[in-house]
C-alpha atoms as a PDB file:
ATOM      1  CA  UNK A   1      29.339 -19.410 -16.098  1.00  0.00           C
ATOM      2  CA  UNK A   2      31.397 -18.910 -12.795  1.00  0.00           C
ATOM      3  CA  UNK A   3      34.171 -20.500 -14.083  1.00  0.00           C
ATOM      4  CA  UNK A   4      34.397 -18.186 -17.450  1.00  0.00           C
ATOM      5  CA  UNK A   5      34.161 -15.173 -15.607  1.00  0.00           C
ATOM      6  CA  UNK A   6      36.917 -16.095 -13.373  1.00  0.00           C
ATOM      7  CA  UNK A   7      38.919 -17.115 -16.163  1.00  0.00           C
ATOM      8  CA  UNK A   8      38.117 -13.513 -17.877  1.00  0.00           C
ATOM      9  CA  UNK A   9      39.446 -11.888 -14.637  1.00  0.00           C
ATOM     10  CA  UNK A  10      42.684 -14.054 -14.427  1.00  0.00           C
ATOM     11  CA  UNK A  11      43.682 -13.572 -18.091  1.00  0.00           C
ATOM     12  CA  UNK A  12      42.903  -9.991 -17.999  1.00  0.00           C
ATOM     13  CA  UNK A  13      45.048  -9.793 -15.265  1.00  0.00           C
ATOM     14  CA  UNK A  14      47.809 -11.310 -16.852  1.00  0.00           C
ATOM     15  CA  UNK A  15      47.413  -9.706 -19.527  1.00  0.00           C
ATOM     16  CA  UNK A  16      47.374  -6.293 -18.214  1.00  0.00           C
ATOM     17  CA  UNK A  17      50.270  -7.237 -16.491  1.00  0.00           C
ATOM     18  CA  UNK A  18      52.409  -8.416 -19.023  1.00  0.00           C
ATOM     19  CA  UNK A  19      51.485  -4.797 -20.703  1.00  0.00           C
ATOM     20  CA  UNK A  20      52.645  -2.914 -18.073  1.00  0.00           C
ATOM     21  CA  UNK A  21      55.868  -4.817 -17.928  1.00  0.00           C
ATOM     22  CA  UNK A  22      56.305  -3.826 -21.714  1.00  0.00           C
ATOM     23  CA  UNK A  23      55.784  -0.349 -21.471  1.00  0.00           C
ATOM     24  CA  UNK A  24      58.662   1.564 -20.342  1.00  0.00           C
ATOM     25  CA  UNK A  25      58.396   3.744 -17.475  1.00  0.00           C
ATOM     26  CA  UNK A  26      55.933   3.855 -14.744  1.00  0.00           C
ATOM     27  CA  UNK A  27      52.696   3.637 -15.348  1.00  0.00           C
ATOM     28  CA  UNK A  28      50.047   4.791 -12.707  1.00  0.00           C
ATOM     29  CA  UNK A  29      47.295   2.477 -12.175  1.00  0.00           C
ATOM     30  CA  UNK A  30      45.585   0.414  -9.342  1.00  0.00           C
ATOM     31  CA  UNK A  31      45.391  -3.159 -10.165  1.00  0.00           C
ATOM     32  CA  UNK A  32      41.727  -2.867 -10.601  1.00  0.00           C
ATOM     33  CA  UNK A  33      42.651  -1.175 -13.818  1.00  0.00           C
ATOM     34  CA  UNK A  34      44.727  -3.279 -15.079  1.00  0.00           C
ATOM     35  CA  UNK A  35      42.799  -5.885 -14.560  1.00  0.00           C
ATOM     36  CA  UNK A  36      39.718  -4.182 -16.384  1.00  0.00           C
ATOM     37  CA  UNK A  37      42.457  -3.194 -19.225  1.00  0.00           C
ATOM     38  CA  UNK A  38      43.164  -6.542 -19.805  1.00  0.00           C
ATOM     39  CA  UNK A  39      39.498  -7.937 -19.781  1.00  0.00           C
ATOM     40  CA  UNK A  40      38.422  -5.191 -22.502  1.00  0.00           C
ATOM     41  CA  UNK A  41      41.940  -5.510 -24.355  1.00  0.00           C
ATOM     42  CA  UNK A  42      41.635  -9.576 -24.263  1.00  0.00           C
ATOM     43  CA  UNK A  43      37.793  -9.481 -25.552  1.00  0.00           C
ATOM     44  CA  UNK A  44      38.610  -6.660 -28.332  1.00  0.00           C
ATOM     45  CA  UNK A  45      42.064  -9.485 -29.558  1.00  0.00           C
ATOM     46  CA  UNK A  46      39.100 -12.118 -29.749  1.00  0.00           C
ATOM     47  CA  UNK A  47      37.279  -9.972 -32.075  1.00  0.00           C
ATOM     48  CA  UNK A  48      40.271  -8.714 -34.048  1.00  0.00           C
ATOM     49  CA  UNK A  49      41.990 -12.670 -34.693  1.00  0.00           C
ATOM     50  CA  UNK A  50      38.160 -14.322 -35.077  1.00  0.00           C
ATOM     51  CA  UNK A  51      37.903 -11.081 -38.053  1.00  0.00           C
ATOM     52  CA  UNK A  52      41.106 -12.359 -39.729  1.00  0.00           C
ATOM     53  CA  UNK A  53      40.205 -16.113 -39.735  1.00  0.00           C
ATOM     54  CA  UNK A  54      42.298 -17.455 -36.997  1.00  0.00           C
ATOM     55  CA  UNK A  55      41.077 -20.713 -35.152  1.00  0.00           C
ATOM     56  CA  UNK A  56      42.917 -22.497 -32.842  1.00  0.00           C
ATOM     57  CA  UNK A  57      42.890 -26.371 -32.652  1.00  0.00           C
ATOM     58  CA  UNK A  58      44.970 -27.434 -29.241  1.00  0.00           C
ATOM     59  CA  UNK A  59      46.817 -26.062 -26.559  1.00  0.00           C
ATOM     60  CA  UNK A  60      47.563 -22.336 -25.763  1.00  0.00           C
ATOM     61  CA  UNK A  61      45.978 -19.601 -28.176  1.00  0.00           C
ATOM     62  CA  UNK A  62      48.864 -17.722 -28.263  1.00  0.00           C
ATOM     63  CA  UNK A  63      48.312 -15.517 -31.210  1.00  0.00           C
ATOM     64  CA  UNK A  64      45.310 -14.189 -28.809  1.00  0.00           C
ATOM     65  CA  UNK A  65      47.593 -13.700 -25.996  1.00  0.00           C
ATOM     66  CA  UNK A  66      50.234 -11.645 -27.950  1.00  0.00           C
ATOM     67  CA  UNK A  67      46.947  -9.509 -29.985  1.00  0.00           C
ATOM     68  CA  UNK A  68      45.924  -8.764 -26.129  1.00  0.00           C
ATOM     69  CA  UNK A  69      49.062  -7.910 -24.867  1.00  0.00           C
ATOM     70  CA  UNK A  70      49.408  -4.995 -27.596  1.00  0.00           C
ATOM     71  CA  UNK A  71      46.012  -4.087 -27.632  1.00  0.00           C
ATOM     72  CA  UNK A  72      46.653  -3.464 -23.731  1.00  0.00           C
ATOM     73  CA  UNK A  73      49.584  -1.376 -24.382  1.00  0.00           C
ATOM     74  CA  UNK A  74      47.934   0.771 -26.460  1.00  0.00           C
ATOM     75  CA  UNK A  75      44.713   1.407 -24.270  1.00  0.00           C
ATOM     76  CA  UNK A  76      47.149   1.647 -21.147  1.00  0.00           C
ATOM     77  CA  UNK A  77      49.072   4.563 -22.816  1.00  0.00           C
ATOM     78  CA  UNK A  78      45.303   6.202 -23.698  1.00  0.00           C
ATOM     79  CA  UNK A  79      44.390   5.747 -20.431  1.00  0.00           C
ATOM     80  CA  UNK A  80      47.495   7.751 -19.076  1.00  0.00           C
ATOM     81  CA  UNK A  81      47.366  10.164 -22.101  1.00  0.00           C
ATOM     82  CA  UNK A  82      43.608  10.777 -20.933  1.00  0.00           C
ATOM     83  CA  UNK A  83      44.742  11.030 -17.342  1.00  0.00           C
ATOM     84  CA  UNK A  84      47.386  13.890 -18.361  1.00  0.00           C
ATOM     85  CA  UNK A  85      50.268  11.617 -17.713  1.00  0.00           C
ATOM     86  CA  UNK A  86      52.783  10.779 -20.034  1.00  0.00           C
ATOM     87  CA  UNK A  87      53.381   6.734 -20.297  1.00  0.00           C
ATOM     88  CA  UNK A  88      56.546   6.596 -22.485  1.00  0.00           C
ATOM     89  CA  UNK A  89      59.688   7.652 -21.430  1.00  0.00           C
ATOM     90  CA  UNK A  90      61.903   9.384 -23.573  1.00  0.00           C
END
C-alpha cells in the first residue's frame, strides 16, 4: 500500500515534469502541482489505454507513460488558462 502510493507520487512527478519540459515557455507552478498534475494525468492515461485494450506483458509500459505525458500537457495549459496565464508562447 505504502509502496504504491510512493510509486504514484514518483511517476506523477516525472511525469509532470517531463510535461513541463514539453511545453514551451514558462509555466508557473510549485512542484506540488506538478506533482498532483501528473498523479491525476497518469491515473486518467490508465483509464484511457485500459478503454482501448492495451495490456502490457514485460518491462516499461511505455504507451502509459507517453498517454500521461500529453494528458499532463493538456491539464497544465488548463491549469494556466484557468489561472489567467497564457502557457504557449507564440
Amino acid at each position: 500500500m505504502i509502496g504504491a502510493i510512493i510509486g504514484a507520487i514518483i511517476l506523477g512527478a516525472i511525469i509532470g515534469v517531463l510535461a513541463r519540459l514539453i511545453l514551451p515557455g514558462k509555466q508557473n507552478l510549485s512542484m506540488l502541482m506538478t506533482i498532483g498534475i501528473g498523479i491525476l494525468s497518469s491515473f486518467i492515461a490508465s483509464l484511457i489505454v485500459s478503454l482501448i485494450g492495451y495490456h502490457n506483458n514485460d518491462g516499461i509500459a511505455w504507451i502509459p507513460l507517453i498517454v500521461g505525458v500529453i494528458v499532463a500537457c493538456i491539464a497544465i495549459t488548463i491549469y494556466g488558462n484557468m489561472q489567467g496565464k497564457k502557457q504557449l508562447a507564440r
